[in-house]
N, C-alpha and C. Protein backbone atom coordinates (compact mmCIF):
# COMPACT_ATOMS: atom_id res chain seq x y z
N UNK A 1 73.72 -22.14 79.99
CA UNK A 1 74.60 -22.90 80.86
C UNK A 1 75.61 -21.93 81.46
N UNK A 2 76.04 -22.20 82.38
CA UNK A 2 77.35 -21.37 83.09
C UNK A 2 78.16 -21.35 82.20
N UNK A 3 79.26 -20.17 82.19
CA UNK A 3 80.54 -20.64 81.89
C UNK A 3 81.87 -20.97 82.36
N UNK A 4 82.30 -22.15 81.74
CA UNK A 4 83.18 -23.09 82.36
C UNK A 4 82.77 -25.01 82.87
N UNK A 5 80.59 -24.60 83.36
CA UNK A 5 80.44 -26.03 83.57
C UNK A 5 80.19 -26.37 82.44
N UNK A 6 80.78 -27.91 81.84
CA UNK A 6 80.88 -28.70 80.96
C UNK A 6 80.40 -28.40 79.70
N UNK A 7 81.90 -27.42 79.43
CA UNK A 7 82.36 -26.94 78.60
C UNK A 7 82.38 -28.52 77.17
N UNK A 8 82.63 -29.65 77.72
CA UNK A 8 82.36 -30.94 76.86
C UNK A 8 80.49 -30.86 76.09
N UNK A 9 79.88 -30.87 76.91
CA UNK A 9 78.65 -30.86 77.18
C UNK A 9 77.63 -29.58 75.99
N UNK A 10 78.16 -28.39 76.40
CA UNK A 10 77.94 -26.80 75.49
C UNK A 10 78.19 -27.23 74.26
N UNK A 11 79.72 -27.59 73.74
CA UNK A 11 80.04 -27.88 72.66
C UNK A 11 79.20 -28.68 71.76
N UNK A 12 78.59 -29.63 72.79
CA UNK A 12 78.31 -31.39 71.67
C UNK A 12 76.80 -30.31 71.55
N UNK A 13 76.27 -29.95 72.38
CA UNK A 13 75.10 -29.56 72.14
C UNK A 13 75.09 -28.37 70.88
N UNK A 14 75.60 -27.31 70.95
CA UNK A 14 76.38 -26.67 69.47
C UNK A 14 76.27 -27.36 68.72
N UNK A 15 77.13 -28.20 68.31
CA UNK A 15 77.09 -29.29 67.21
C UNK A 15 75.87 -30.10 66.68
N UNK A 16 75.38 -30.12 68.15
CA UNK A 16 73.84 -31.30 67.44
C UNK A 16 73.20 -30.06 67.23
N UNK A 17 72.97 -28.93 66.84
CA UNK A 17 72.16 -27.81 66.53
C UNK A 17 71.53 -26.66 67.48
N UNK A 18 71.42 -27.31 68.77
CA UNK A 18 70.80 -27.11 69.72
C UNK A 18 70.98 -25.57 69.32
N UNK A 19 69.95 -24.20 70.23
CA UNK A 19 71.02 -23.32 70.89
C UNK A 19 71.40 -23.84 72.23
N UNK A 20 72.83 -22.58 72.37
CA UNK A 20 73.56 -22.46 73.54
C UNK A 20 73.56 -21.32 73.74
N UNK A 21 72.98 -20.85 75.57
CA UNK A 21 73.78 -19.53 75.92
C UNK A 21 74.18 -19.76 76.47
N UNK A 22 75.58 -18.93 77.20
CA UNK A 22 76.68 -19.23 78.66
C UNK A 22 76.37 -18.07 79.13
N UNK A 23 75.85 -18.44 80.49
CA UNK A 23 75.79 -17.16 81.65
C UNK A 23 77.03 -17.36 82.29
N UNK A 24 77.61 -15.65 81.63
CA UNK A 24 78.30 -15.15 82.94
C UNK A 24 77.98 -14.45 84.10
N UNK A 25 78.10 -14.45 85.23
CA UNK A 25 77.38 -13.21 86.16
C UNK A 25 78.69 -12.28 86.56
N UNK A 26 78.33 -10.92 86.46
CA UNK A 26 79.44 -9.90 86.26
C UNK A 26 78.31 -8.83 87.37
N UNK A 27 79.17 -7.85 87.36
CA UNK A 27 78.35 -6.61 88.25
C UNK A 27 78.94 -6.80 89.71
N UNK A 28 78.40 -6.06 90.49
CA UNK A 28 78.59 -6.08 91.97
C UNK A 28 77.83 -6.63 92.85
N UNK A 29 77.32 -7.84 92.52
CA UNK A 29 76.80 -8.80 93.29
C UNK A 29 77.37 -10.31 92.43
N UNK A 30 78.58 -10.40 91.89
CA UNK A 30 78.72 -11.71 91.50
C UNK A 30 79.08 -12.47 92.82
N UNK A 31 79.91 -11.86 94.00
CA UNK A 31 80.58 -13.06 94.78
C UNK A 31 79.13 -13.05 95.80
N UNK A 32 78.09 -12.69 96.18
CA UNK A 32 77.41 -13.49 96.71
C UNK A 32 76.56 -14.68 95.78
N UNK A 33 76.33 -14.13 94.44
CA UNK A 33 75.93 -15.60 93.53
C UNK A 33 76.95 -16.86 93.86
N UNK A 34 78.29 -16.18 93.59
CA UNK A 34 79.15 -17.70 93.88
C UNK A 34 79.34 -18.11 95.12
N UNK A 35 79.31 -17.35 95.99
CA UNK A 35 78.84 -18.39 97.27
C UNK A 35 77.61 -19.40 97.64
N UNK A 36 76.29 -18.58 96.65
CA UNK A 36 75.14 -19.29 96.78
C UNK A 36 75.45 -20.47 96.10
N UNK A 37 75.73 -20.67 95.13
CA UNK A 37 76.18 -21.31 94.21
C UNK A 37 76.85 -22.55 94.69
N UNK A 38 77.79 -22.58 95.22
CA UNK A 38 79.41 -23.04 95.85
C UNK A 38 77.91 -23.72 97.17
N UNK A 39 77.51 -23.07 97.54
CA UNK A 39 77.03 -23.24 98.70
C UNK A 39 75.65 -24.71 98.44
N UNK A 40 75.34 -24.86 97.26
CA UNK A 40 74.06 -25.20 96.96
C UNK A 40 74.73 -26.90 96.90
N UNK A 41 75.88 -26.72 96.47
CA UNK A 41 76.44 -28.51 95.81
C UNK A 41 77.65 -27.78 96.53
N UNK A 42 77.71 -28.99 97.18
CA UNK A 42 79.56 -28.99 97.79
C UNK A 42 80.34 -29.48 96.76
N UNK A 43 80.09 -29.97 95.97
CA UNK A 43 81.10 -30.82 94.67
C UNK A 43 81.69 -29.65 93.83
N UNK A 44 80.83 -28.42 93.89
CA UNK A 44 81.13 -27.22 93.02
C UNK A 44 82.36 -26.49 93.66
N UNK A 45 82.73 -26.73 95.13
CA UNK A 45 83.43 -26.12 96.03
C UNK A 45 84.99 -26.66 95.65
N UNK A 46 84.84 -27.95 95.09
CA UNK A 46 85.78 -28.81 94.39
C UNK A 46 86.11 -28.24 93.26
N UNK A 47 84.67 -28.49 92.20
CA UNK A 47 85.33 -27.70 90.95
C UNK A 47 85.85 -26.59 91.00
N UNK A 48 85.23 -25.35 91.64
CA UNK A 48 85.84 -24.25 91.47
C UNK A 48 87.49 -24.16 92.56
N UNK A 49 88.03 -24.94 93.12
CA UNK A 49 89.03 -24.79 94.01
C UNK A 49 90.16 -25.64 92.80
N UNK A 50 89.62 -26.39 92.17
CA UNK A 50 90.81 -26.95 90.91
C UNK A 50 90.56 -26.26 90.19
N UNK A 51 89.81 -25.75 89.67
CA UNK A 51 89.70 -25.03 88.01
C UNK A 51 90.82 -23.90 89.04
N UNK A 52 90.94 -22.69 89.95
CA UNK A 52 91.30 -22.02 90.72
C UNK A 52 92.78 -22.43 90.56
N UNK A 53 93.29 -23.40 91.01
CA UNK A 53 94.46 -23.85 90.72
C UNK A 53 95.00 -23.99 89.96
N UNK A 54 94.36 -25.05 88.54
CA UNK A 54 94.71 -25.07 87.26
C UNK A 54 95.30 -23.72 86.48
N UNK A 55 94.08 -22.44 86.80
CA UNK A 55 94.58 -21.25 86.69
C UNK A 55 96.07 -20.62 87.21
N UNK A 56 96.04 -20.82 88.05
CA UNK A 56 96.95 -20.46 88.69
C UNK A 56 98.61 -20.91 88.27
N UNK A 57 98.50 -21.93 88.20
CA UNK A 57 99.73 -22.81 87.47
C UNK A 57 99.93 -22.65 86.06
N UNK A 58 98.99 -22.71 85.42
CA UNK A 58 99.03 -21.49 84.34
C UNK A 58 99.79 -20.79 83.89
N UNK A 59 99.04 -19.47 84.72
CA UNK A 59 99.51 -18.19 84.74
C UNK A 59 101.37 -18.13 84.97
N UNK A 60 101.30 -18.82 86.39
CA UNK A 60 102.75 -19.06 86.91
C UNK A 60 103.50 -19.53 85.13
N UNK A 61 102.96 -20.41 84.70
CA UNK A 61 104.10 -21.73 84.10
C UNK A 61 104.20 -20.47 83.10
N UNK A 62 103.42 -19.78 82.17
CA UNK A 62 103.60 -18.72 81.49
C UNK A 62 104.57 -17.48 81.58
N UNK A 63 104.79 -17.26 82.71
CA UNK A 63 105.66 -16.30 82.97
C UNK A 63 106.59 -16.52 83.60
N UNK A 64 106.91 -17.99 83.89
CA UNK A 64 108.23 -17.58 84.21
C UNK A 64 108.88 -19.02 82.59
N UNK A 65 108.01 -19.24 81.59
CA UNK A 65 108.62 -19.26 80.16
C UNK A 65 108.11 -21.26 80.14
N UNK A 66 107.59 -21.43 81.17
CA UNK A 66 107.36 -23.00 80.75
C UNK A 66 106.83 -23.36 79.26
C-alpha cells in the first residue's frame, strides 16, 4: 500500500495477520509518479493538498511553541 493512504486500513490489516508493505517512491523520478498519480483520481489532488496543509500547520504550530 502507499504510504500515508489509509493508514486506518494498513493497521486493521496488521492486526488481522495479513502482511503489509508501504511503498514509498524516493529517487529522482518521484515527482513525475506523483503527478501520474494525482493525475489518475482527482480526489487524490484533495488528499494530498490537505494532508499538505495539515503538515504545514504542524510544523508552524511546533515552532512557534503551540
Amino acid at each position: 500500500m502507499l504510504y500515508g493512504v489509509r493508514r486506518d486500513l494498513q493497521a486493521d490489516l496488521a492486526r488481522r495477520g495479513y502482511p503489509v508493505r508501504v511503498y514509498i517512491p524516493y529517487g529522482t523520478e518521484w515527482y513525475p509518479y506523483l503527478t501520474r498519480r494525482l493525475a489518475e483520481r482527482p480526489a487524490n489532488m484533495w488528499f494530498f493538498a490537505s494532508n499538505l496543509a495539515r503538515s504545514a500547520r504542524r510544523t508552524r504550530d511546533v515552532r512557534s511553541g503551540r
